[in-house]
N, C-alpha and C. Protein backbone atom coordinates (compact mmCIF):
# COMPACT_ATOMS: atom_id res chain seq x y z
N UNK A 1 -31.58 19.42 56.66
CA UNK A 1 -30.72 18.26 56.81
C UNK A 1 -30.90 17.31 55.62
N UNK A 2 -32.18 17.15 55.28
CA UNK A 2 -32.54 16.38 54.00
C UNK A 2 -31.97 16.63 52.85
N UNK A 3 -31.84 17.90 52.32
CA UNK A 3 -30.82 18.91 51.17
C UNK A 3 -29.53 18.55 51.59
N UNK A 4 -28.90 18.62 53.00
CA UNK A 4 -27.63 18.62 52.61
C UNK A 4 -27.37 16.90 52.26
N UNK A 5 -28.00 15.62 52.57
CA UNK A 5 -27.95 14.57 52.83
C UNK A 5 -27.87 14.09 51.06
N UNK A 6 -28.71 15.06 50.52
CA UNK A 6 -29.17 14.66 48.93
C UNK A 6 -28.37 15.82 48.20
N UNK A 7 -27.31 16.20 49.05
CA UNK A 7 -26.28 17.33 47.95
C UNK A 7 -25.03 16.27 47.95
N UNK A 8 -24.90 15.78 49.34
CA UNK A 8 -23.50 14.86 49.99
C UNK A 8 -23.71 13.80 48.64
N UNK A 9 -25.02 12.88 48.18
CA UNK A 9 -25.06 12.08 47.52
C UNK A 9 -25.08 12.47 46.07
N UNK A 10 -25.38 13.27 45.81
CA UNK A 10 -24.92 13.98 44.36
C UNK A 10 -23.48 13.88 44.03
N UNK A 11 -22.57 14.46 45.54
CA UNK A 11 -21.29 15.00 44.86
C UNK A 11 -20.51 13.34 45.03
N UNK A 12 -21.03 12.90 45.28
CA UNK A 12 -20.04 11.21 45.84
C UNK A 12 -20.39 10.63 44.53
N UNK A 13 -21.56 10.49 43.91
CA UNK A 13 -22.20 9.43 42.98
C UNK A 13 -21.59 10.69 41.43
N UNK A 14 -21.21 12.13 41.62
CA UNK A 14 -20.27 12.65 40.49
C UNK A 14 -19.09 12.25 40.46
N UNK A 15 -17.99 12.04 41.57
CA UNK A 15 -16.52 11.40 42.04
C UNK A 15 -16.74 10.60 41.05
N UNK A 16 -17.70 9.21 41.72
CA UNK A 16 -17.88 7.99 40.83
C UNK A 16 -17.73 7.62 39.80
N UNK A 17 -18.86 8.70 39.36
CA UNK A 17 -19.40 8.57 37.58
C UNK A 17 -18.30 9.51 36.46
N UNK A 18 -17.64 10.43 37.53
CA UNK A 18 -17.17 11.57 36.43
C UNK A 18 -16.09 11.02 35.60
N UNK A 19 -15.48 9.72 36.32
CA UNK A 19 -14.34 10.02 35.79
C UNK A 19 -14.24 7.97 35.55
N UNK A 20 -15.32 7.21 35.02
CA UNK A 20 -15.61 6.29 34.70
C UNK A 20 -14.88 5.37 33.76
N UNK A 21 -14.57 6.63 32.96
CA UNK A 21 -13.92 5.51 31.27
C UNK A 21 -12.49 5.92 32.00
N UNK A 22 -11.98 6.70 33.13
CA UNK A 22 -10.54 6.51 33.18
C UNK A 22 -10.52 5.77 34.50
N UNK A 23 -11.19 4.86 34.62
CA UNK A 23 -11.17 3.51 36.19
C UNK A 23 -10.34 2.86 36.02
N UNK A 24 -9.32 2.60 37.13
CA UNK A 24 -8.29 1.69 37.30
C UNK A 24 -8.48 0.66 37.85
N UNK A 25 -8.48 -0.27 37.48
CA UNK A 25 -8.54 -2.20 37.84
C UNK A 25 -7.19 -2.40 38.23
N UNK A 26 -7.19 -2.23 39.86
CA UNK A 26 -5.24 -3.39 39.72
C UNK A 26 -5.91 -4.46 40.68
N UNK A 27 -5.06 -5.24 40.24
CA UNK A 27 -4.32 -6.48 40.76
C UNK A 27 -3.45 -7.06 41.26
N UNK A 28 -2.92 -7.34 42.37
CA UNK A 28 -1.60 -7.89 42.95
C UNK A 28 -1.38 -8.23 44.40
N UNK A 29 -0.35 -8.49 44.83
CA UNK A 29 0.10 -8.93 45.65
C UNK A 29 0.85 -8.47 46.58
N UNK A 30 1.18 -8.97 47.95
CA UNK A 30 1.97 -8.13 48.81
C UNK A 30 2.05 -8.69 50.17
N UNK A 31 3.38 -8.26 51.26
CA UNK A 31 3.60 -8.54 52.43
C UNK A 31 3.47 -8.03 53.71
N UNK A 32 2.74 -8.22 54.57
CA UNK A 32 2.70 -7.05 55.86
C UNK A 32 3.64 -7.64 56.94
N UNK A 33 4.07 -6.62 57.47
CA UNK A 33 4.77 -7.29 58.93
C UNK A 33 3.74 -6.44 59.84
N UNK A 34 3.37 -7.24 60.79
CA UNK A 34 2.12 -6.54 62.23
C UNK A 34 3.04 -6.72 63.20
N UNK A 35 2.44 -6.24 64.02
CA UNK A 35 3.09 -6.34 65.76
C UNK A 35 1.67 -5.66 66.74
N UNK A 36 1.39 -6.48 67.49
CA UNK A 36 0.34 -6.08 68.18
C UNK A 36 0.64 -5.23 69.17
N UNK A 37 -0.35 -3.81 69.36
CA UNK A 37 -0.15 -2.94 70.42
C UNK A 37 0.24 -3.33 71.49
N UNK A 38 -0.65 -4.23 72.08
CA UNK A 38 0.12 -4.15 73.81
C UNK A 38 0.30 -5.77 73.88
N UNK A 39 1.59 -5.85 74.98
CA UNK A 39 2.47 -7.24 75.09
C UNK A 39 1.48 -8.32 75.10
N UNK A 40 1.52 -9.55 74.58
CA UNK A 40 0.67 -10.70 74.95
C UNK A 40 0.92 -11.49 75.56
N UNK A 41 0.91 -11.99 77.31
CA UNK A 41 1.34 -13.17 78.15
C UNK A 41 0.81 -14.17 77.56
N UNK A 42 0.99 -14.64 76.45
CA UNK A 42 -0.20 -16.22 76.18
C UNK A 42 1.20 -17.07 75.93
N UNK A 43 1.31 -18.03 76.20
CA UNK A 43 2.20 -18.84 75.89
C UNK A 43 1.90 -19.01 74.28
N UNK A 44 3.14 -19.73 73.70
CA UNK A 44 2.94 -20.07 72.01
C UNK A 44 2.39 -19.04 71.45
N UNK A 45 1.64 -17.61 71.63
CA UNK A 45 1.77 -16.80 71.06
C UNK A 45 2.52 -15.53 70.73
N UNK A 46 2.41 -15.15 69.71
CA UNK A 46 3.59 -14.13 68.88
C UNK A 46 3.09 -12.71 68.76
N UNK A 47 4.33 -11.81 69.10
CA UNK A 47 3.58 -10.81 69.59
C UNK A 47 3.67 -9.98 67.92
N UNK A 48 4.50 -10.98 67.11
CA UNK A 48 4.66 -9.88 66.06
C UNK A 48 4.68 -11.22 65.17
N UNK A 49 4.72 -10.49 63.54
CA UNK A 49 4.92 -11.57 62.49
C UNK A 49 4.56 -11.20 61.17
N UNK A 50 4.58 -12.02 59.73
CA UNK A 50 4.53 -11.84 58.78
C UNK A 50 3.15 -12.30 58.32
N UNK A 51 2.37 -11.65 57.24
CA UNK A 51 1.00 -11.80 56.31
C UNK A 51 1.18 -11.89 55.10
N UNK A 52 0.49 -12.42 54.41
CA UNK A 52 0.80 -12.29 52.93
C UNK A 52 -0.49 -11.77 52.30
N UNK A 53 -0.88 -10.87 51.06
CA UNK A 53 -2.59 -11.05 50.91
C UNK A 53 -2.11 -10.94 49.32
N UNK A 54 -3.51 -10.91 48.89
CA UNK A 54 -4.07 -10.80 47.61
C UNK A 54 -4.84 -9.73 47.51
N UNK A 55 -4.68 -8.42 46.31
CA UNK A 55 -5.31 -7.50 47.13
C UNK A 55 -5.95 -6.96 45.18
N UNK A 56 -7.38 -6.05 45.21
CA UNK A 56 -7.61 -5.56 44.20
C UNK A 56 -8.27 -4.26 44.67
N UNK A 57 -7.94 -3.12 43.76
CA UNK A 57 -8.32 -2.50 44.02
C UNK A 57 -8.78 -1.41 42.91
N UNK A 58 -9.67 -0.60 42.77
CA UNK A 58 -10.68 -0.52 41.86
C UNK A 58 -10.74 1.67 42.01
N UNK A 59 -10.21 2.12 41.17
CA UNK A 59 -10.14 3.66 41.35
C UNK A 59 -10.83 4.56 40.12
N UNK A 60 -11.69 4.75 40.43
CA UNK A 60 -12.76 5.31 39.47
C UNK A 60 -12.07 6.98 39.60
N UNK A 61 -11.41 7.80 40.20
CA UNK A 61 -11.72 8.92 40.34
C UNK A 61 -11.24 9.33 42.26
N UNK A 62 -11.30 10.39 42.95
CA UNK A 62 -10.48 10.69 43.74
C UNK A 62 -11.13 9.47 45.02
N UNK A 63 -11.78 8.73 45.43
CA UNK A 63 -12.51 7.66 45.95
C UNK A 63 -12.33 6.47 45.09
N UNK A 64 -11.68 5.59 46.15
CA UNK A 64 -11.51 4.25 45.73
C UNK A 64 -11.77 2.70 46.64
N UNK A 65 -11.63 1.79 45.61
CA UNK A 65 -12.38 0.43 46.82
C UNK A 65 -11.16 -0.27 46.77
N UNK A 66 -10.83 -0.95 47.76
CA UNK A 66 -9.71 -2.02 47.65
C UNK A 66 -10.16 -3.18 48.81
N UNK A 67 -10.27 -4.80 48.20
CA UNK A 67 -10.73 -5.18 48.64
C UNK A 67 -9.23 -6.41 49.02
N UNK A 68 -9.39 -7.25 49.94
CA UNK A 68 -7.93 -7.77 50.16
C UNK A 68 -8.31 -8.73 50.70
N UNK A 69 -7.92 -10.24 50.65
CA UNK A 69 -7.64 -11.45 51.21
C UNK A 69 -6.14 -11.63 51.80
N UNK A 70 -6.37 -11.76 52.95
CA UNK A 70 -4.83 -11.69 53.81
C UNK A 70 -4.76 -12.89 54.41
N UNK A 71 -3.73 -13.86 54.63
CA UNK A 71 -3.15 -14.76 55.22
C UNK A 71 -2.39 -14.19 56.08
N UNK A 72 -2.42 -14.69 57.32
CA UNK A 72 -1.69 -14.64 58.75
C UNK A 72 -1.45 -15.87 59.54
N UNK A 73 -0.05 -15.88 58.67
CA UNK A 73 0.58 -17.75 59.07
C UNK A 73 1.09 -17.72 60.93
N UNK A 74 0.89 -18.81 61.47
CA UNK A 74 0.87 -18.06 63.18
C UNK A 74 0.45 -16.81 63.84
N UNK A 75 -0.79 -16.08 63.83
CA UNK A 75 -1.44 -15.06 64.37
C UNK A 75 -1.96 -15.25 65.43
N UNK A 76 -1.60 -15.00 66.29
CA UNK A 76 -1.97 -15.84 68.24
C UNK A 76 -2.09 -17.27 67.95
N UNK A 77 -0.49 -17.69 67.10
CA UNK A 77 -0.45 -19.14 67.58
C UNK A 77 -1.42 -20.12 66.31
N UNK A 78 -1.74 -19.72 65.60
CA UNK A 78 -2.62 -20.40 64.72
C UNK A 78 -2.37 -19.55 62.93
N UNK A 79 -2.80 -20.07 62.14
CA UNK A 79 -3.26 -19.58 60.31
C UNK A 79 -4.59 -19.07 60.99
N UNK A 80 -4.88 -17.80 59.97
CA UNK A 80 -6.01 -17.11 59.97
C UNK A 80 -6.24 -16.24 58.47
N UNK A 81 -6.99 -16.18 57.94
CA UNK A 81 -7.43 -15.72 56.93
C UNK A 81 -8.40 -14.65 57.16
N UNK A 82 -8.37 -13.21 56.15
CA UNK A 82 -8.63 -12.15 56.91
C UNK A 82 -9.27 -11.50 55.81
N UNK A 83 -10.69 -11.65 55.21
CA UNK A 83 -11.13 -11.03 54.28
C UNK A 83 -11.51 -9.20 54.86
N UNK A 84 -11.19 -8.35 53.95
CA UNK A 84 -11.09 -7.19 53.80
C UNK A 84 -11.55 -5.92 53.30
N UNK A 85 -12.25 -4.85 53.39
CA UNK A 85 -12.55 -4.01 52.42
C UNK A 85 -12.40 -2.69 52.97
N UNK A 86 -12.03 -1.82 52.15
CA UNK A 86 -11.86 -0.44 52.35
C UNK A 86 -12.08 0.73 51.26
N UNK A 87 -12.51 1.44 52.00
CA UNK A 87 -13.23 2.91 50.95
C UNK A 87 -11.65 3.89 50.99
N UNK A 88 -11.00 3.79 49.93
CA UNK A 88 -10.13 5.12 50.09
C UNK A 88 -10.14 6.32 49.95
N UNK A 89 -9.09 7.29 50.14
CA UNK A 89 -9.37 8.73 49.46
C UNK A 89 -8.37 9.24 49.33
N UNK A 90 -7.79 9.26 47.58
CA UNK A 90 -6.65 10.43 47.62
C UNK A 90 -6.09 9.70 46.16
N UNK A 91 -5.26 10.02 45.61
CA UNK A 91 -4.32 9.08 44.32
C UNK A 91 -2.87 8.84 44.51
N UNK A 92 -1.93 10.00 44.61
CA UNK A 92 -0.90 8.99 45.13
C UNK A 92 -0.85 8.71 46.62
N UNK A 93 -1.02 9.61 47.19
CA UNK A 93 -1.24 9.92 48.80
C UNK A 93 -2.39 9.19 49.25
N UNK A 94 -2.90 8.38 50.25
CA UNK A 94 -4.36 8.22 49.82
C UNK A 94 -4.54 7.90 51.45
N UNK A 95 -5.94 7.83 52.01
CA UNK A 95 -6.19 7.65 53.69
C UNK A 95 -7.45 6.73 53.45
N UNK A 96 -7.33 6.33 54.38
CA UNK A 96 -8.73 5.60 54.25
C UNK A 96 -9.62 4.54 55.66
N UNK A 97 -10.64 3.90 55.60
CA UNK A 97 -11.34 3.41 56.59
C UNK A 97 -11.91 2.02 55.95
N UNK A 98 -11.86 0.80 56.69
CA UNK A 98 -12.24 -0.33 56.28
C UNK A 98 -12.77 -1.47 57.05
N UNK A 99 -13.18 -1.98 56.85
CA UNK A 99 -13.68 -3.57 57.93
C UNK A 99 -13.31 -4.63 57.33
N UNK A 100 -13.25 -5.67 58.30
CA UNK A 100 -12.97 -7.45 57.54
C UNK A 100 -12.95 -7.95 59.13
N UNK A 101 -12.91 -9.18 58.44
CA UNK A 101 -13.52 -10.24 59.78
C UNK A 101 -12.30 -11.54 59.66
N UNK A 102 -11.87 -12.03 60.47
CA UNK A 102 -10.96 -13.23 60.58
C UNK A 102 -11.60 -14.56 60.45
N UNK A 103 -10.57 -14.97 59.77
CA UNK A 103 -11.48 -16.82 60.10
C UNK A 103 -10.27 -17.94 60.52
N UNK A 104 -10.30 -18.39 61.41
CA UNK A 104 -9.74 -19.09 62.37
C UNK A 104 -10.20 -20.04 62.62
N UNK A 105 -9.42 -21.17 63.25
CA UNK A 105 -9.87 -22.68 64.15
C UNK A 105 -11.69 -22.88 63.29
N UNK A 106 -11.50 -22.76 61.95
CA UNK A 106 -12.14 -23.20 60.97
C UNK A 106 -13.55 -22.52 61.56
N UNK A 107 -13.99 -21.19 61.91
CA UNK A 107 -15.20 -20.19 62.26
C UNK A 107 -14.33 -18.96 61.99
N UNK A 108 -15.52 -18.18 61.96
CA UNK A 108 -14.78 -16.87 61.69
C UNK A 108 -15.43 -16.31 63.17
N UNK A 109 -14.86 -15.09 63.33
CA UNK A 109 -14.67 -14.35 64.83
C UNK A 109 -16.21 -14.02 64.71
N UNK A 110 -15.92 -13.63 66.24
CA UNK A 110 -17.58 -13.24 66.21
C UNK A 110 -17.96 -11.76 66.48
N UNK A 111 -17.11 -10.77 66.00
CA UNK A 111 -17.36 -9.76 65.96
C UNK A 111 -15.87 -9.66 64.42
N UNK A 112 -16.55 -8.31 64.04
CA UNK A 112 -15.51 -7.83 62.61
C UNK A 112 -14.63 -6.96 63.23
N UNK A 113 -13.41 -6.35 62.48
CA UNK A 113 -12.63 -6.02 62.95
C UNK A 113 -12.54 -4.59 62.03
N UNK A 114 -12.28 -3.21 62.34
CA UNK A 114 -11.93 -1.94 62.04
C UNK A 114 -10.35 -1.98 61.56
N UNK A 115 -10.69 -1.04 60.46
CA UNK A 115 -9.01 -0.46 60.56
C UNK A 115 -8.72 1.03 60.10
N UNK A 116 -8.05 1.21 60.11
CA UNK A 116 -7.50 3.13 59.33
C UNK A 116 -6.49 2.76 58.68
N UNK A 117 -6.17 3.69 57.27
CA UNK A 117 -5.05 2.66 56.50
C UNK A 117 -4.61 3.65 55.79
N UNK A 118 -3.31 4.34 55.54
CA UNK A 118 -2.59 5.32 54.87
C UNK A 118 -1.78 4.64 54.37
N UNK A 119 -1.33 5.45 52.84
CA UNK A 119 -0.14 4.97 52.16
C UNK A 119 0.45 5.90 50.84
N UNK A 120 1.19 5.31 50.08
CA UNK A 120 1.67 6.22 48.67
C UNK A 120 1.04 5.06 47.73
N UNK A 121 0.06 5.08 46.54
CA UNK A 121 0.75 4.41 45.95
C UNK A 121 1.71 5.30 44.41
N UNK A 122 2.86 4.25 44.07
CA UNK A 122 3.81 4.84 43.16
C UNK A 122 4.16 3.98 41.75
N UNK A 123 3.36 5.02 40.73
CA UNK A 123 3.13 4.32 39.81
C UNK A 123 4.82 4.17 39.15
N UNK A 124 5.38 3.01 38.98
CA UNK A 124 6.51 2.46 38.45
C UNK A 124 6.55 2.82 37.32
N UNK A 125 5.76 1.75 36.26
CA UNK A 125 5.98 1.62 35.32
C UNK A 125 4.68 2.07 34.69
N UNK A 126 4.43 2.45 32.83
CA UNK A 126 3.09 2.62 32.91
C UNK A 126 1.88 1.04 33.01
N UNK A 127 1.20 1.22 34.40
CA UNK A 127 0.38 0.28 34.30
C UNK A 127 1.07 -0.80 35.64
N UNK A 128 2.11 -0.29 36.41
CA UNK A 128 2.63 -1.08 37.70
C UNK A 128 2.72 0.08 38.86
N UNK A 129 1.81 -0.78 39.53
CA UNK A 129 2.08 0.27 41.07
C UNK A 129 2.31 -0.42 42.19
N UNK A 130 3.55 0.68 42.97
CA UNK A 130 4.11 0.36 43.89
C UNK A 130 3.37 0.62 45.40
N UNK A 131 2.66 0.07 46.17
CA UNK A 131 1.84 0.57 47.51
C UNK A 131 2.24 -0.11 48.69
N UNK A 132 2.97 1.65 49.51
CA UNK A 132 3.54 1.05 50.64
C UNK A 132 2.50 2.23 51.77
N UNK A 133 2.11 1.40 52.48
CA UNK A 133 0.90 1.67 53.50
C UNK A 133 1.12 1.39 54.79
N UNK A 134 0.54 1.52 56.31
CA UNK A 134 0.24 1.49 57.23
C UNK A 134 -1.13 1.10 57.49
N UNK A 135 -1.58 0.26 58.41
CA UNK A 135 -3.23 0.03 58.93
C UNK A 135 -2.62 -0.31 60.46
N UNK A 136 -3.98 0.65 60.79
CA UNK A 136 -3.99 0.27 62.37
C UNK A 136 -5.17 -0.52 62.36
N UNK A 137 -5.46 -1.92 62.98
CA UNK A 137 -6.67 -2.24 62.88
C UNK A 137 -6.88 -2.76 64.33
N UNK A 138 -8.26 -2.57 64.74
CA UNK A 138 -8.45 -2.64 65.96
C UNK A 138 -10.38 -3.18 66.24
N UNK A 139 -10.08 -4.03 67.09
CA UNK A 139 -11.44 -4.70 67.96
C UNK A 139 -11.73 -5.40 68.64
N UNK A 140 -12.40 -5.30 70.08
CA UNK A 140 -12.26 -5.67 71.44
C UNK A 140 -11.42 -6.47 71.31
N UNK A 141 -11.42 -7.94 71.38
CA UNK A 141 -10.64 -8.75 71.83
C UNK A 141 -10.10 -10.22 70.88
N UNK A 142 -9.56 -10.92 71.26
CA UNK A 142 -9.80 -12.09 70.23
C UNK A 142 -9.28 -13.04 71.32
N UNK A 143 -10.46 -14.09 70.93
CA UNK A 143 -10.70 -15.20 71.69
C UNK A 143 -10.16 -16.56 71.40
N UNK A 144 -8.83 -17.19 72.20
CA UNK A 144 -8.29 -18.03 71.70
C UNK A 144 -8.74 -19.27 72.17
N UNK A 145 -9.32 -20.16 71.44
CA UNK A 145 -9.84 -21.11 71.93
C UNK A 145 -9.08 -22.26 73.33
N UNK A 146 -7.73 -22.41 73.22
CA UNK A 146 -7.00 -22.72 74.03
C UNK A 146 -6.34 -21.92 75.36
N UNK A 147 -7.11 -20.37 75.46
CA UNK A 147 -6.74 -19.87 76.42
C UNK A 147 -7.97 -19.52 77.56
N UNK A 148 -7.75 -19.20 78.69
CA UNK A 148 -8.90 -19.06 79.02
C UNK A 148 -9.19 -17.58 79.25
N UNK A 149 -8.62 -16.87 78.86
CA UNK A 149 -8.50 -15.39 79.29
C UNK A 149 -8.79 -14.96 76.88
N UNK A 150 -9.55 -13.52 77.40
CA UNK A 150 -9.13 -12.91 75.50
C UNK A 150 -8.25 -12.08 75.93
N UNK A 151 -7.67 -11.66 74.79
CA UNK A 151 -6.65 -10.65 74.46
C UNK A 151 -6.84 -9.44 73.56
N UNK A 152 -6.35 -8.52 74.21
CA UNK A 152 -6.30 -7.10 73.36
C UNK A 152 -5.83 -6.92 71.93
N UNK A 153 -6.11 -7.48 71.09
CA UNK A 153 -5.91 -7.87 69.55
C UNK A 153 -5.67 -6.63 68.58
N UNK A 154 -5.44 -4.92 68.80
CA UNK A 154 -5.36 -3.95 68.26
C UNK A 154 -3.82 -4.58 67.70
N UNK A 155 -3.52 -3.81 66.58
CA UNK A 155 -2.61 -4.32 65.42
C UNK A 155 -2.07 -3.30 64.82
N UNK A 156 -0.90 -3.25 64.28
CA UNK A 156 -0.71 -2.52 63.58
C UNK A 156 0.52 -2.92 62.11
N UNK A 157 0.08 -2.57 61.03
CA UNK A 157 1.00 -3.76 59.86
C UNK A 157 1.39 -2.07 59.12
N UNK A 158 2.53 -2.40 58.73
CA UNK A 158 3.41 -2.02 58.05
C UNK A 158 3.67 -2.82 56.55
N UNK A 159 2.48 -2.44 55.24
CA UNK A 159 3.08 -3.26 54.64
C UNK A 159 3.34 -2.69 52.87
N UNK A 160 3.51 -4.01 51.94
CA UNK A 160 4.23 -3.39 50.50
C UNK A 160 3.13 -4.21 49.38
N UNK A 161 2.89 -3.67 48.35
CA UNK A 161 2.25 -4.42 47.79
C UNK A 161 2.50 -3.89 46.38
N UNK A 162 2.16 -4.92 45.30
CA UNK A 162 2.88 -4.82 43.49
C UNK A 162 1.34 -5.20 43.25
N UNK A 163 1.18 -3.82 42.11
CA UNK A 163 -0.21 -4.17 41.52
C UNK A 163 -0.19 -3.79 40.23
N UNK A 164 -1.24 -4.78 39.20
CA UNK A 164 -0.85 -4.57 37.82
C UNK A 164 -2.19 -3.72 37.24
N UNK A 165 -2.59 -2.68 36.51
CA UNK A 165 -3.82 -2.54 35.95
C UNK A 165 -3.98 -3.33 35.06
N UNK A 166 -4.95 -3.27 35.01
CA UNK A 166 -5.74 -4.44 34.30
C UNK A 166 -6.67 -4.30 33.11
């Protein structure tokens, strides 16, 4: 088990390194529309809506990092800010797994939040890419300070994003 543990880390830290001087730095921007899995009885809250983020993302080779600051203007009724990170896998096609945590009614949640996240990205121009993706993100509940009941907070965004290398 030890061999295969120290073969797994060989071939991840070659991905990395192999392909170093051709690493892509982008930069940019983009819109999600979400709609939460199951209906929400809360008064003043929205079962669906628009995000905006800031997103970078960093591709050394067939494994990549993309890290994202998301705004969510009215998200159960309130602004929430949604720092982000995810390990990808693939180049134009790509799948991937990530965490980030919300910050709300000026605290951030008290548990982090999961997601799964597929997409294309499509290089435009040389040095502009086009990334249109899916994330399901999901975790127990989210606790609205004005309600007295939590809610089933699983998500799912549909969104587009313009990124420049850098």
């Amino acid at each position: 088990m030890k061999r295969l543990c120290v073969v797994c880390l060989l071939v991840f830290l070659g991905v990395f390194t192999s392909q170093a001087q051709a690493a892509d730095h982008r930069l940019g921007g983009g819109i999600n529309y979400w709609v939460a899995v199951d209906d929400i009885d809360v008064s003043d809250v929205d079962d669906d809506g628009f995000s905006y983020l800031a997103s970078y993302q960093y591709w050394p080779g067939l494994i990549g990092l993309e890290l994202d600051l998301e705004i969510l203007p009215d998200k159960y009724g309130e602004t929430a800010f949604a720092p982000q990170a995810f390990v990808l896998v693939g180049q134009g096609l790509y799948a991937g797994a990530g965490i980030g945590i919300e910050y709300r009614d000026s605290d951030f949640a008290d548990e982090p939040f999961f997601a799964l996240k597929a997409g294309v990205n499509l290089e435009m121009l040389p040095g502009i890419y086009w990334d249109i993706y899916a994330t399901y993100r999901f975790n127990d509940s989210a606790d609205l300070d004005n309600e007295a009941t939590d809610i089933d907070s699983d998500t799912v965004f549909l969104g587009t994003v313009v990124r420049i290398a850098l």
